[in-house]
PDB file of N, CA and C in Angstrom:
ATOM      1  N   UNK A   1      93.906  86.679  97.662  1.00  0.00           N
ATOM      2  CA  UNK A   1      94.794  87.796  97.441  1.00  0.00           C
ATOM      3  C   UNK A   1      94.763  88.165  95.970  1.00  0.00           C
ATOM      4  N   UNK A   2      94.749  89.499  95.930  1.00  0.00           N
ATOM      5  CA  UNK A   2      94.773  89.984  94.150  1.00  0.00           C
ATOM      6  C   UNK A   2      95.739  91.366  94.255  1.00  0.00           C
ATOM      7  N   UNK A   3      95.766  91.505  93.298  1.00  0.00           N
ATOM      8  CA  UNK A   3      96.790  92.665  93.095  1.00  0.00           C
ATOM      9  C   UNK A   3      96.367  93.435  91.739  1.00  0.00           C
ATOM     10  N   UNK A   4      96.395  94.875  91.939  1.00  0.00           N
ATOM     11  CA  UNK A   4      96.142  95.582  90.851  1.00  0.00           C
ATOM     12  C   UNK A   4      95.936  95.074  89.367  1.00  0.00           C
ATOM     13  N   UNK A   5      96.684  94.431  88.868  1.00  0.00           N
ATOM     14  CA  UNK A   5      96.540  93.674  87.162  1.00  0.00           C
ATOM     15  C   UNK A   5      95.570  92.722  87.591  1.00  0.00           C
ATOM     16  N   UNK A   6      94.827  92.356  88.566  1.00  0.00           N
ATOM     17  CA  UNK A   6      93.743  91.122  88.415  1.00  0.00           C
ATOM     18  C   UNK A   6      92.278  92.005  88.395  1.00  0.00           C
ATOM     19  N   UNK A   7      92.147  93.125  88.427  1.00  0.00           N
ATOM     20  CA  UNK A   7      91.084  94.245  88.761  1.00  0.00           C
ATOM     21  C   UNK A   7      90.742  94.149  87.281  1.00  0.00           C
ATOM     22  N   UNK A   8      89.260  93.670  87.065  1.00  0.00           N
ATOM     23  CA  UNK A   8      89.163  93.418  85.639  1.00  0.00           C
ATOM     24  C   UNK A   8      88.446  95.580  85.072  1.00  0.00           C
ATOM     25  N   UNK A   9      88.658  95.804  84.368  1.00  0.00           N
ATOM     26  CA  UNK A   9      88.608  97.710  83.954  1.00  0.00           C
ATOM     27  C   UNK A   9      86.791  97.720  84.796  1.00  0.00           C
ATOM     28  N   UNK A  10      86.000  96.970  84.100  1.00  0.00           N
ATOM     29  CA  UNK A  10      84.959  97.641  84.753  1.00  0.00           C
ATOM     30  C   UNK A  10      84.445  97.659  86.145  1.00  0.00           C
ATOM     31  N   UNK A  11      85.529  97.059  86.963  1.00  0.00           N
ATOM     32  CA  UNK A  11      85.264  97.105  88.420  1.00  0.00           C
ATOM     33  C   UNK A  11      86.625  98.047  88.891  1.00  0.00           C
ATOM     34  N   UNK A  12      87.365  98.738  88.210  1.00  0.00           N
ATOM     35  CA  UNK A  12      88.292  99.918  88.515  1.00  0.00           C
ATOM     36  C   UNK A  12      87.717 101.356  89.019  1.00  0.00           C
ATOM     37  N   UNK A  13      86.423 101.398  89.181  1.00  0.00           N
ATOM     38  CA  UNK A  13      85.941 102.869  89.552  1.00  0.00           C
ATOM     39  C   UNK A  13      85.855 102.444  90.892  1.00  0.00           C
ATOM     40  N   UNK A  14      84.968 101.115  90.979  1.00  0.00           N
ATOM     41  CA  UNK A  14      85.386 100.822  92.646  1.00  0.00           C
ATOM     42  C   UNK A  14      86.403 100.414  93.598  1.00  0.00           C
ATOM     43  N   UNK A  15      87.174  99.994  92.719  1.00  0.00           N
ATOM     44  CA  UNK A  15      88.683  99.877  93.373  1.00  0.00           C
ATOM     45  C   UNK A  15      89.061 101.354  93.737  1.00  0.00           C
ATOM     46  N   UNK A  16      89.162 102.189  92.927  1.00  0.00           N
ATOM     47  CA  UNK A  16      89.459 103.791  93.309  1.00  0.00           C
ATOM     48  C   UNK A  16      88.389 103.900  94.359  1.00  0.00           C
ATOM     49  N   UNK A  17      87.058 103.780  94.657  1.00  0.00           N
ATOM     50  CA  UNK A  17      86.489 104.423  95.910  1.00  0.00           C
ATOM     51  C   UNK A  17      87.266 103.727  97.274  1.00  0.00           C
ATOM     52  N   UNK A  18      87.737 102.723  97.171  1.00  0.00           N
ATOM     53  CA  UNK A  18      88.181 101.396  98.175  1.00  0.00           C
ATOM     54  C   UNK A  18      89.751 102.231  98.085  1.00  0.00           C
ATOM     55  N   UNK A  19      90.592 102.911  97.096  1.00  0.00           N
ATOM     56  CA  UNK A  19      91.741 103.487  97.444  1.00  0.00           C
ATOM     57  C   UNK A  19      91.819 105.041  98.405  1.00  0.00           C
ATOM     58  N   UNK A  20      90.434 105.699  97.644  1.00  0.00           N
ATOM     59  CA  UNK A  20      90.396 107.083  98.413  1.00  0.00           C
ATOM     60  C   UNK A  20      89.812 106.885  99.307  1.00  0.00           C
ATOM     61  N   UNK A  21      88.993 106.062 100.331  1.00  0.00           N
ATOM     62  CA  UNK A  21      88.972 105.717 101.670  1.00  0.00           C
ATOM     63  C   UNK A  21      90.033 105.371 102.508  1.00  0.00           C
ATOM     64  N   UNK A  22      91.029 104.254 101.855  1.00  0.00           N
ATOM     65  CA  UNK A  22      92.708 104.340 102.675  1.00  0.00           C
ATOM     66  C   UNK A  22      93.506 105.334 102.947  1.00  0.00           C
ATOM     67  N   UNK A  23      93.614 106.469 101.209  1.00  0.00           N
ATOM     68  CA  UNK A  23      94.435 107.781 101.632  1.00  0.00           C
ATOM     69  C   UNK A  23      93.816 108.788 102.204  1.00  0.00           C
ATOM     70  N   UNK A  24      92.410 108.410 102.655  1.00  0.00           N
ATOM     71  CA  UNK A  24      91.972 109.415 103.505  1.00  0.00           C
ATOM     72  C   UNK A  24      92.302 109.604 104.377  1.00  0.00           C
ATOM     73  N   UNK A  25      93.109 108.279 105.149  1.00  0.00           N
ATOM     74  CA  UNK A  25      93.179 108.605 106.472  1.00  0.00           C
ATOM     75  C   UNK A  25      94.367 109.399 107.133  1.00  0.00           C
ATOM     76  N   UNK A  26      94.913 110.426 105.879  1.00  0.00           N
ATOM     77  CA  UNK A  26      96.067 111.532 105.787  1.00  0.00           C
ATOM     78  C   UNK A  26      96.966 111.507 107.162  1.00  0.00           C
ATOM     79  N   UNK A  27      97.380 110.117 107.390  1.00  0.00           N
ATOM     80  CA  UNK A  27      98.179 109.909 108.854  1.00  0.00           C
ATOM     81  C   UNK A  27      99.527 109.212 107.777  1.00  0.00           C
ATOM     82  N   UNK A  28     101.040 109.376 108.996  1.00  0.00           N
ATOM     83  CA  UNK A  28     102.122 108.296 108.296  1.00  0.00           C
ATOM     84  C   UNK A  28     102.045 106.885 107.814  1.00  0.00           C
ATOM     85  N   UNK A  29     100.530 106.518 107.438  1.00  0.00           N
ATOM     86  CA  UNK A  29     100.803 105.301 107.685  1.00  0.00           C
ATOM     87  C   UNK A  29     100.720 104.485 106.221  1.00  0.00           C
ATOM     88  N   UNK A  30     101.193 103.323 105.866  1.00  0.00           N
ATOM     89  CA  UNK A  30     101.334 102.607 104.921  1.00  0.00           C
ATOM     90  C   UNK A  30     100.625 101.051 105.288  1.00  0.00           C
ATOM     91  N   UNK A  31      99.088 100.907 104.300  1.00  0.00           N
ATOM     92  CA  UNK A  31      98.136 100.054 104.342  1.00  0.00           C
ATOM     93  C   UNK A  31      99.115  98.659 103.842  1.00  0.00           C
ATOM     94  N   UNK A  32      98.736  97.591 105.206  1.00  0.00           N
ATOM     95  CA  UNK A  32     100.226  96.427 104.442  1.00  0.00           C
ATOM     96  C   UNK A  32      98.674  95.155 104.247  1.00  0.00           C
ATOM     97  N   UNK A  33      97.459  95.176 104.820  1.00  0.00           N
ATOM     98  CA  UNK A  33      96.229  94.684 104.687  1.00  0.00           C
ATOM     99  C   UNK A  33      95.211  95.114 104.873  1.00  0.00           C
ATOM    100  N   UNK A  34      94.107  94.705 103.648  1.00  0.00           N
ATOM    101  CA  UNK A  34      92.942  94.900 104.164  1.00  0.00           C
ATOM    102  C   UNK A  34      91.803  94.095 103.996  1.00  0.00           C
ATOM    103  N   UNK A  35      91.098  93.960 105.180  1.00  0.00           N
ATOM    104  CA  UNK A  35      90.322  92.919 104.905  1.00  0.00           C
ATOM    105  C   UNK A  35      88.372  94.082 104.346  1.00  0.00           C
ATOM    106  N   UNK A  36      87.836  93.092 103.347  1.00  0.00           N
ATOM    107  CA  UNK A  36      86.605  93.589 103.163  1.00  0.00           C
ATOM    108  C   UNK A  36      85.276  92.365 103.817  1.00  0.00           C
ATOM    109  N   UNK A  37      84.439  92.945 104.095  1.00  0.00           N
ATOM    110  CA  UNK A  37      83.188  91.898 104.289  1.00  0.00           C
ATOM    111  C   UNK A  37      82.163  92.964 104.065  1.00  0.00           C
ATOM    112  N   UNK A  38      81.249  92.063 103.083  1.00  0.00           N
ATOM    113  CA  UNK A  38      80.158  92.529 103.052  1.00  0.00           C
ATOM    114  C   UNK A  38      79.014  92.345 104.298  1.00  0.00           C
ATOM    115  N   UNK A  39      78.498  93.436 104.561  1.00  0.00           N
ATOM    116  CA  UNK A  39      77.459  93.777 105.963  1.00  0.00           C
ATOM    117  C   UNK A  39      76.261  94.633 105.384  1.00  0.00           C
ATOM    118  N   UNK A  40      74.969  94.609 106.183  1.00  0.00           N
ATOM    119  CA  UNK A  40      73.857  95.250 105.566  1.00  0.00           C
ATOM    120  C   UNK A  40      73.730  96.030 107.199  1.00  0.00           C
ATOM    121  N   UNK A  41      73.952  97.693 106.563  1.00  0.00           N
ATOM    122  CA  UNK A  41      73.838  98.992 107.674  1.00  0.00           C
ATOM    123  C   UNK A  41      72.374  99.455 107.654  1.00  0.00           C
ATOM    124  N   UNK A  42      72.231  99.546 108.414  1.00  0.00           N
ATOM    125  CA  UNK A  42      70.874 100.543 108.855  1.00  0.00           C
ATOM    126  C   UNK A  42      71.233 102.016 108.517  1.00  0.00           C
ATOM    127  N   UNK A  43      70.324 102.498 107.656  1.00  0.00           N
ATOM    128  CA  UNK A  43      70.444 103.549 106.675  1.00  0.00           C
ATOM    129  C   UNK A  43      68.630 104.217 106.643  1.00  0.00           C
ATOM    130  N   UNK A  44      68.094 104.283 107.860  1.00  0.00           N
ATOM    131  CA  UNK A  44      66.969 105.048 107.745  1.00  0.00           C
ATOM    132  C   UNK A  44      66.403 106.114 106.443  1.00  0.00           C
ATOM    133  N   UNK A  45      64.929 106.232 106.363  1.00  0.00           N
ATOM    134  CA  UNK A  45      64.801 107.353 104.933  1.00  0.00           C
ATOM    135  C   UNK A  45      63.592 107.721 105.430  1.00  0.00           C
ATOM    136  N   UNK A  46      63.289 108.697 105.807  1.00  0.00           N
ATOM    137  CA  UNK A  46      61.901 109.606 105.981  1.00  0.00           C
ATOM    138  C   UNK A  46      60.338 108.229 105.735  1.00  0.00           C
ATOM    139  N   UNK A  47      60.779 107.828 104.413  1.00  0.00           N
ATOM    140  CA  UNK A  47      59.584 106.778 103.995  1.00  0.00           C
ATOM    141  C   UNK A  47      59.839 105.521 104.350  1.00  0.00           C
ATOM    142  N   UNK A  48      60.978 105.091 105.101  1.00  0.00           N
ATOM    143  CA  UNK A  48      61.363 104.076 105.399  1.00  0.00           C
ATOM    144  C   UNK A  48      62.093 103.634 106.386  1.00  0.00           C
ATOM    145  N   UNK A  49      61.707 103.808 107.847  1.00  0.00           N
ATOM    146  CA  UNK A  49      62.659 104.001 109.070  1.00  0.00           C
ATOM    147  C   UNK A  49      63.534 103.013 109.290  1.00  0.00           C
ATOM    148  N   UNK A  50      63.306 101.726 108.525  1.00  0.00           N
ATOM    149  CA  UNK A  50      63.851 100.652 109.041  1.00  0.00           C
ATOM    150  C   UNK A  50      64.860  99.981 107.871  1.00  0.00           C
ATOM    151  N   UNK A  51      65.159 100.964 106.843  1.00  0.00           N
ATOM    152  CA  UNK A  51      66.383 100.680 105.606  1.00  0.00           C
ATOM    153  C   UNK A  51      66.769 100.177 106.253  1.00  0.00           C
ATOM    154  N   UNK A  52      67.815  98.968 105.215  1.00  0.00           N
ATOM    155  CA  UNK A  52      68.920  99.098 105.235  1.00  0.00           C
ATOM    156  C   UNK A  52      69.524  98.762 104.070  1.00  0.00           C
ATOM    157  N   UNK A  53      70.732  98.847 103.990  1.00  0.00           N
ATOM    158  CA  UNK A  53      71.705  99.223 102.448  1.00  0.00           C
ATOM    159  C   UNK A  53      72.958  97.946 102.668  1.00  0.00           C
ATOM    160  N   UNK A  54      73.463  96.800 101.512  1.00  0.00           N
ATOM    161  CA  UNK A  54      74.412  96.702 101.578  1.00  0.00           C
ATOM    162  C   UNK A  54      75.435  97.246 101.553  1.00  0.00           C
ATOM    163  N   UNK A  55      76.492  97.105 102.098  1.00  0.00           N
ATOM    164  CA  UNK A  55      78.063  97.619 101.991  1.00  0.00           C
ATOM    165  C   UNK A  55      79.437  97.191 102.349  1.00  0.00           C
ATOM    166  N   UNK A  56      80.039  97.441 101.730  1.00  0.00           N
ATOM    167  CA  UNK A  56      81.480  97.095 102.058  1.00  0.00           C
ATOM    168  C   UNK A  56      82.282  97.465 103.353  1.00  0.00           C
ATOM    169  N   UNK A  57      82.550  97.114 104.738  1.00  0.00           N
ATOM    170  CA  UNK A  57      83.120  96.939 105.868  1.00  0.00           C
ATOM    171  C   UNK A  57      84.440  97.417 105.540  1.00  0.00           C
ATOM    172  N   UNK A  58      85.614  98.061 105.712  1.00  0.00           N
ATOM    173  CA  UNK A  58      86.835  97.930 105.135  1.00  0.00           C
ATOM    174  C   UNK A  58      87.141  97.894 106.622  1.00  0.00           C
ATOM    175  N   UNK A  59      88.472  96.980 106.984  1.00  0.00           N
ATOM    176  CA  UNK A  59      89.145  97.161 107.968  1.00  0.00           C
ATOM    177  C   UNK A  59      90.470  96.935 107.516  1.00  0.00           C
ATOM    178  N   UNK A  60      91.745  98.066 107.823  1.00  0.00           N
ATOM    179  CA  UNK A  60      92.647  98.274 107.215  1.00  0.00           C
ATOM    180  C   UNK A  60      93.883  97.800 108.180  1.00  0.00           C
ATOM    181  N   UNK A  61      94.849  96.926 108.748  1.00  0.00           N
ATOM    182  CA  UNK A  61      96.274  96.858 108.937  1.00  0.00           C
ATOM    183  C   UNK A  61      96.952  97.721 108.538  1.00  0.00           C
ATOM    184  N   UNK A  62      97.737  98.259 109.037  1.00  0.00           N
ATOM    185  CA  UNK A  62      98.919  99.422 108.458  1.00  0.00           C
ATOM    186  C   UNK A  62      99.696  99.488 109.467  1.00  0.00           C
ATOM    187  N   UNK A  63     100.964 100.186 108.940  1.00  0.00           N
ATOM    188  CA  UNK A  63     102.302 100.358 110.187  1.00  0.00           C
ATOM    189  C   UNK A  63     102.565 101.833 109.565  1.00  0.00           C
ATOM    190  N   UNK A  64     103.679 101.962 110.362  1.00  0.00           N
ATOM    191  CA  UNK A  64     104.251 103.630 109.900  1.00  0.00           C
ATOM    192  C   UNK A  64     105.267 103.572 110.418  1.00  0.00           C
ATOM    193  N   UNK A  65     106.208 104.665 109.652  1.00  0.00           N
ATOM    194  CA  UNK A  65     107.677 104.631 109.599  1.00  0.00           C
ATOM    195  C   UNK A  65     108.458 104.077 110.637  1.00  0.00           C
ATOM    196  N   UNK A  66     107.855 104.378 111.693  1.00  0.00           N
ATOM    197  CA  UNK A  66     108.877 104.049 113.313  1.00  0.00           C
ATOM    198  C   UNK A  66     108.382 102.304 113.696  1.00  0.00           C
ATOM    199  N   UNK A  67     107.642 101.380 112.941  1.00  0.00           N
ATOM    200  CA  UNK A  67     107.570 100.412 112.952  1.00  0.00           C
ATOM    201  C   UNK A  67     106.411 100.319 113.667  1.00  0.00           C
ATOM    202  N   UNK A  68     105.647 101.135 114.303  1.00  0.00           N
ATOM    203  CA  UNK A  68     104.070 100.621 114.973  1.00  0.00           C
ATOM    204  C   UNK A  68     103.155 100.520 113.718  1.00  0.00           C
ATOM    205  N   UNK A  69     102.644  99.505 114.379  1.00  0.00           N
ATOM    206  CA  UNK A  69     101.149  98.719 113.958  1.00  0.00           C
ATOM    207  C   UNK A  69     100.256  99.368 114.304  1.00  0.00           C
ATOM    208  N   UNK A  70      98.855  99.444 113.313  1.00  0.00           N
ATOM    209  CA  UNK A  70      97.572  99.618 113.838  1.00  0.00           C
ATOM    210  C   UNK A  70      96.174  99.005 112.940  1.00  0.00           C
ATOM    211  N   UNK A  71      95.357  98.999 113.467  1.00  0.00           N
ATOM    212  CA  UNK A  71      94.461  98.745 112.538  1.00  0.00           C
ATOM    213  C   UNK A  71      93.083  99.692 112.631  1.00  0.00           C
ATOM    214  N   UNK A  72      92.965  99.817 111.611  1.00  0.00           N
ATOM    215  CA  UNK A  72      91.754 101.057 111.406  1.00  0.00           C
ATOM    216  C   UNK A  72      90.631 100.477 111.132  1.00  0.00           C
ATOM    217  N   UNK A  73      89.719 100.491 111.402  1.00  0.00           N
ATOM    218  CA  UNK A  73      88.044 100.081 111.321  1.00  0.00           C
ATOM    219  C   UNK A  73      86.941 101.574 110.867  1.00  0.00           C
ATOM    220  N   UNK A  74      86.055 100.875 110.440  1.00  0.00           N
ATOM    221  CA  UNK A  74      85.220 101.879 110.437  1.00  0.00           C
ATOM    222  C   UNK A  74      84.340 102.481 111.536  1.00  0.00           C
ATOM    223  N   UNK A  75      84.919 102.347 112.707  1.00  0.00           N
ATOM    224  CA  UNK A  75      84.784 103.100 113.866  1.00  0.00           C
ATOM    225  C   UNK A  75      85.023 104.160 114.151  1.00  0.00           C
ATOM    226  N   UNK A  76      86.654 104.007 113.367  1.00  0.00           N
ATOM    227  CA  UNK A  76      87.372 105.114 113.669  1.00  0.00           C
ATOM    228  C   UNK A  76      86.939 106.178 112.588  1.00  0.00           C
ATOM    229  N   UNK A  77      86.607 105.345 111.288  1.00  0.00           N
ATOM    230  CA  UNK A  77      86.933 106.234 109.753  1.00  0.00           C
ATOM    231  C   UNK A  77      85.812 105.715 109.542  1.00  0.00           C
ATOM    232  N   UNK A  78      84.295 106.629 109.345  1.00  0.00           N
ATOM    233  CA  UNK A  78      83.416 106.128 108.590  1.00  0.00           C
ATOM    234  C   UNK A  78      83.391 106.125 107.575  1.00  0.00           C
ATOM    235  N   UNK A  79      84.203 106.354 106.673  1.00  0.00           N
ATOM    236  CA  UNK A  79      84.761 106.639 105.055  1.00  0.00           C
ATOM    237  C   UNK A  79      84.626 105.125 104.994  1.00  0.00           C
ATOM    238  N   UNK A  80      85.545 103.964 105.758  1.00  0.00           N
ATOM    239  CA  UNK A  80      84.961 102.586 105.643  1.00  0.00           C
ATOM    240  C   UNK A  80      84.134 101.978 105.081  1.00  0.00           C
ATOM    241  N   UNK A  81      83.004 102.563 105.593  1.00  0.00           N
ATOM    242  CA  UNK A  81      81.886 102.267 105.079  1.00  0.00           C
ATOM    243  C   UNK A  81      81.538 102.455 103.606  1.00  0.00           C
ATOM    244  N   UNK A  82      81.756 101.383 102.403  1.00  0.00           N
ATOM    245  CA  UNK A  82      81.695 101.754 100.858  1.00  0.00           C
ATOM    246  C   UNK A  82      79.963 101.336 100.912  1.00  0.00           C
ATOM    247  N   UNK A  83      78.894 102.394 101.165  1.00  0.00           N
ATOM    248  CA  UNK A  83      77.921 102.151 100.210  1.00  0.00           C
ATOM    249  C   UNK A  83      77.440 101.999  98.855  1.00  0.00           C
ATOM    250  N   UNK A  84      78.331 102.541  98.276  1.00  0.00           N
ATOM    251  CA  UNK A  84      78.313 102.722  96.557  1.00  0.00           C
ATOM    252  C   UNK A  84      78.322 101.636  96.364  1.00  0.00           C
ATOM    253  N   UNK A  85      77.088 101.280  95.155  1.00  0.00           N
ATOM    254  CA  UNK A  85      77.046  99.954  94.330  1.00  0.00           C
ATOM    255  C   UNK A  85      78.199  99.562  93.423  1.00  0.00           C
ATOM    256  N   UNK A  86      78.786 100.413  93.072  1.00  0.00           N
ATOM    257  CA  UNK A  86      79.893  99.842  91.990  1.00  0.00           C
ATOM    258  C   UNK A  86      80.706  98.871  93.633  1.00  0.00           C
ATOM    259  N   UNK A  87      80.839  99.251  94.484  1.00  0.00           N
ATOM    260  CA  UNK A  87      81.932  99.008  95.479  1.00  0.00           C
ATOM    261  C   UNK A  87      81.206  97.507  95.938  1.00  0.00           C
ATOM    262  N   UNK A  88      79.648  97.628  96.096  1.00  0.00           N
ATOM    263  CA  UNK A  88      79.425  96.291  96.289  1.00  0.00           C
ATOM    264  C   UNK A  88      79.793  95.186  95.670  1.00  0.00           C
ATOM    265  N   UNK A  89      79.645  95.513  94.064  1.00  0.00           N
ATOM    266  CA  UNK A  89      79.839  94.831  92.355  1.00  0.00           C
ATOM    267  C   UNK A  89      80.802  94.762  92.534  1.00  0.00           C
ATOM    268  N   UNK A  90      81.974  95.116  93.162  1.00  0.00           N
ATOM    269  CA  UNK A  90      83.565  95.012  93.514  1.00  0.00           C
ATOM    270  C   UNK A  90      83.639  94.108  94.110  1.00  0.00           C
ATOM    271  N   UNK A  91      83.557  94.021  95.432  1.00  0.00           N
ATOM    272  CA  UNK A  91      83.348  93.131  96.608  1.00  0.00           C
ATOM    273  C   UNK A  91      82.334  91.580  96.087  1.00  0.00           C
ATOM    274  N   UNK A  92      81.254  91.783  95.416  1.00  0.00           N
ATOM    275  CA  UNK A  92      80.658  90.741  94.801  1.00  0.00           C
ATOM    276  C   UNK A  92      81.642  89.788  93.810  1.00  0.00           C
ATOM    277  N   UNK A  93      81.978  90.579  92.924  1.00  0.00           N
ATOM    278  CA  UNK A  93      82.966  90.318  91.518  1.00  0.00           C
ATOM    279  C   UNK A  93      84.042  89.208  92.273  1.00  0.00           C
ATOM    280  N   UNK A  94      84.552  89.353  93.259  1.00  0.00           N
ATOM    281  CA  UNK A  94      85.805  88.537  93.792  1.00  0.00           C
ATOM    282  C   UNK A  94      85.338  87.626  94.619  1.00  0.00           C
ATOM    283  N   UNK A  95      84.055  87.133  95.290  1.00  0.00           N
ATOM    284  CA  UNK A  95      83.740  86.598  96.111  1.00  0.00           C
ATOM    285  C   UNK A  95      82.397  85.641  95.755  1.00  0.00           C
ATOM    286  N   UNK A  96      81.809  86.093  94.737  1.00  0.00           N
ATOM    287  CA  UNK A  96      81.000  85.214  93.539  1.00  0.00           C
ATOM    288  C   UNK A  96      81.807  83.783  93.109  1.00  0.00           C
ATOM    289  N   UNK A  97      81.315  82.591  93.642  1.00  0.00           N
ATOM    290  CA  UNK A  97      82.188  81.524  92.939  1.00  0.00           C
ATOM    291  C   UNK A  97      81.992  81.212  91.449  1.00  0.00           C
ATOM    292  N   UNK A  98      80.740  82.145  90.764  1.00  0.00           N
ATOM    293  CA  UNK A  98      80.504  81.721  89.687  1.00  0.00           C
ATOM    294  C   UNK A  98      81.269  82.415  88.614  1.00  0.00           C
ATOM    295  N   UNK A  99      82.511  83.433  89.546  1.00  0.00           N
ATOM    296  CA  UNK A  99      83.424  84.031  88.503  1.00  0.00           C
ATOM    297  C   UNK A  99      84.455  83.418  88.903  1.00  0.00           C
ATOM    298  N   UNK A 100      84.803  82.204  89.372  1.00  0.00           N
ATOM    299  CA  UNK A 100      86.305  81.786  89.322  1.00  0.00           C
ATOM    300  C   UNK A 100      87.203  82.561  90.055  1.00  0.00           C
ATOM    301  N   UNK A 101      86.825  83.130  90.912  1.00  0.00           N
ATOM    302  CA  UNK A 101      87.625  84.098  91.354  1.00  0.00           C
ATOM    303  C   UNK A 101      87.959  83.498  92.555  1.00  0.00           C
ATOM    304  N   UNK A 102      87.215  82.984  93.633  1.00  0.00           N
ATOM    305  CA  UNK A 102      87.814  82.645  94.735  1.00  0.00           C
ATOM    306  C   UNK A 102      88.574  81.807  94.864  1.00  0.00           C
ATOM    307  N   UNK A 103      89.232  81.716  96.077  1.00  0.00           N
ATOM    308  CA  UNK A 103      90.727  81.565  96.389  1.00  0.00           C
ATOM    309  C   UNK A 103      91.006  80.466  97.771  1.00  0.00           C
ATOM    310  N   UNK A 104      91.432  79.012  97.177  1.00  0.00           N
ATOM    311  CA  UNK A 104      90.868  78.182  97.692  1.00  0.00           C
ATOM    312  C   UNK A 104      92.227  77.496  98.713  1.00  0.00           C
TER     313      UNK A 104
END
């Protein structure tokens, strides 16, 4: 678990891509977890049919005002899906044991 003041500045551009994927999902709802895992997507390219790209998985917990639960996947919201490298370097940064970061 981390919280905003543990986001060291140069991994803050990807924390913002990982925030405007949650308020995208312009519904009542208020994100109470989210879990990330890194996954490698199949991402085809004209020269390369068989890409694929790491990325960040987001699957989000949330409730809303009247007390229902839900959880959002990138099924529902392909916004989920963080291909951006800073977002990987995000997801890496906290899950790297060689930064002290994980959480035992």
């Amino acid at each position: 678990r981390f919280n905003q003041d543990d986001i060291p500045a140069d991994q803050a551009p990807a924390m913002e891509a990982v925030v405007a994927a949650l308020v995208g999902l312009a519904e009542p709802w208020l994100a109470v977890q989210v879990w990330a895992r890194l996954k490698e997507f199949y991402a085809p390219e004209e020269d390369d049919p068989m890409r694929t790209v790491e990325a960040v998985d987001l699957t989000v917990e949330a409730v809303n005002p009247h007390g229902g639960r839900r959880v959002f996947t990138a099924r529902d919201y392909p916004a989920f899906i963080l291909t951006d490298l800073a977002a990987v370097a995000f997801f890496n940064f906290f899950t790297t044991p060689t930064n002290n970061n994980i959480i035992k």
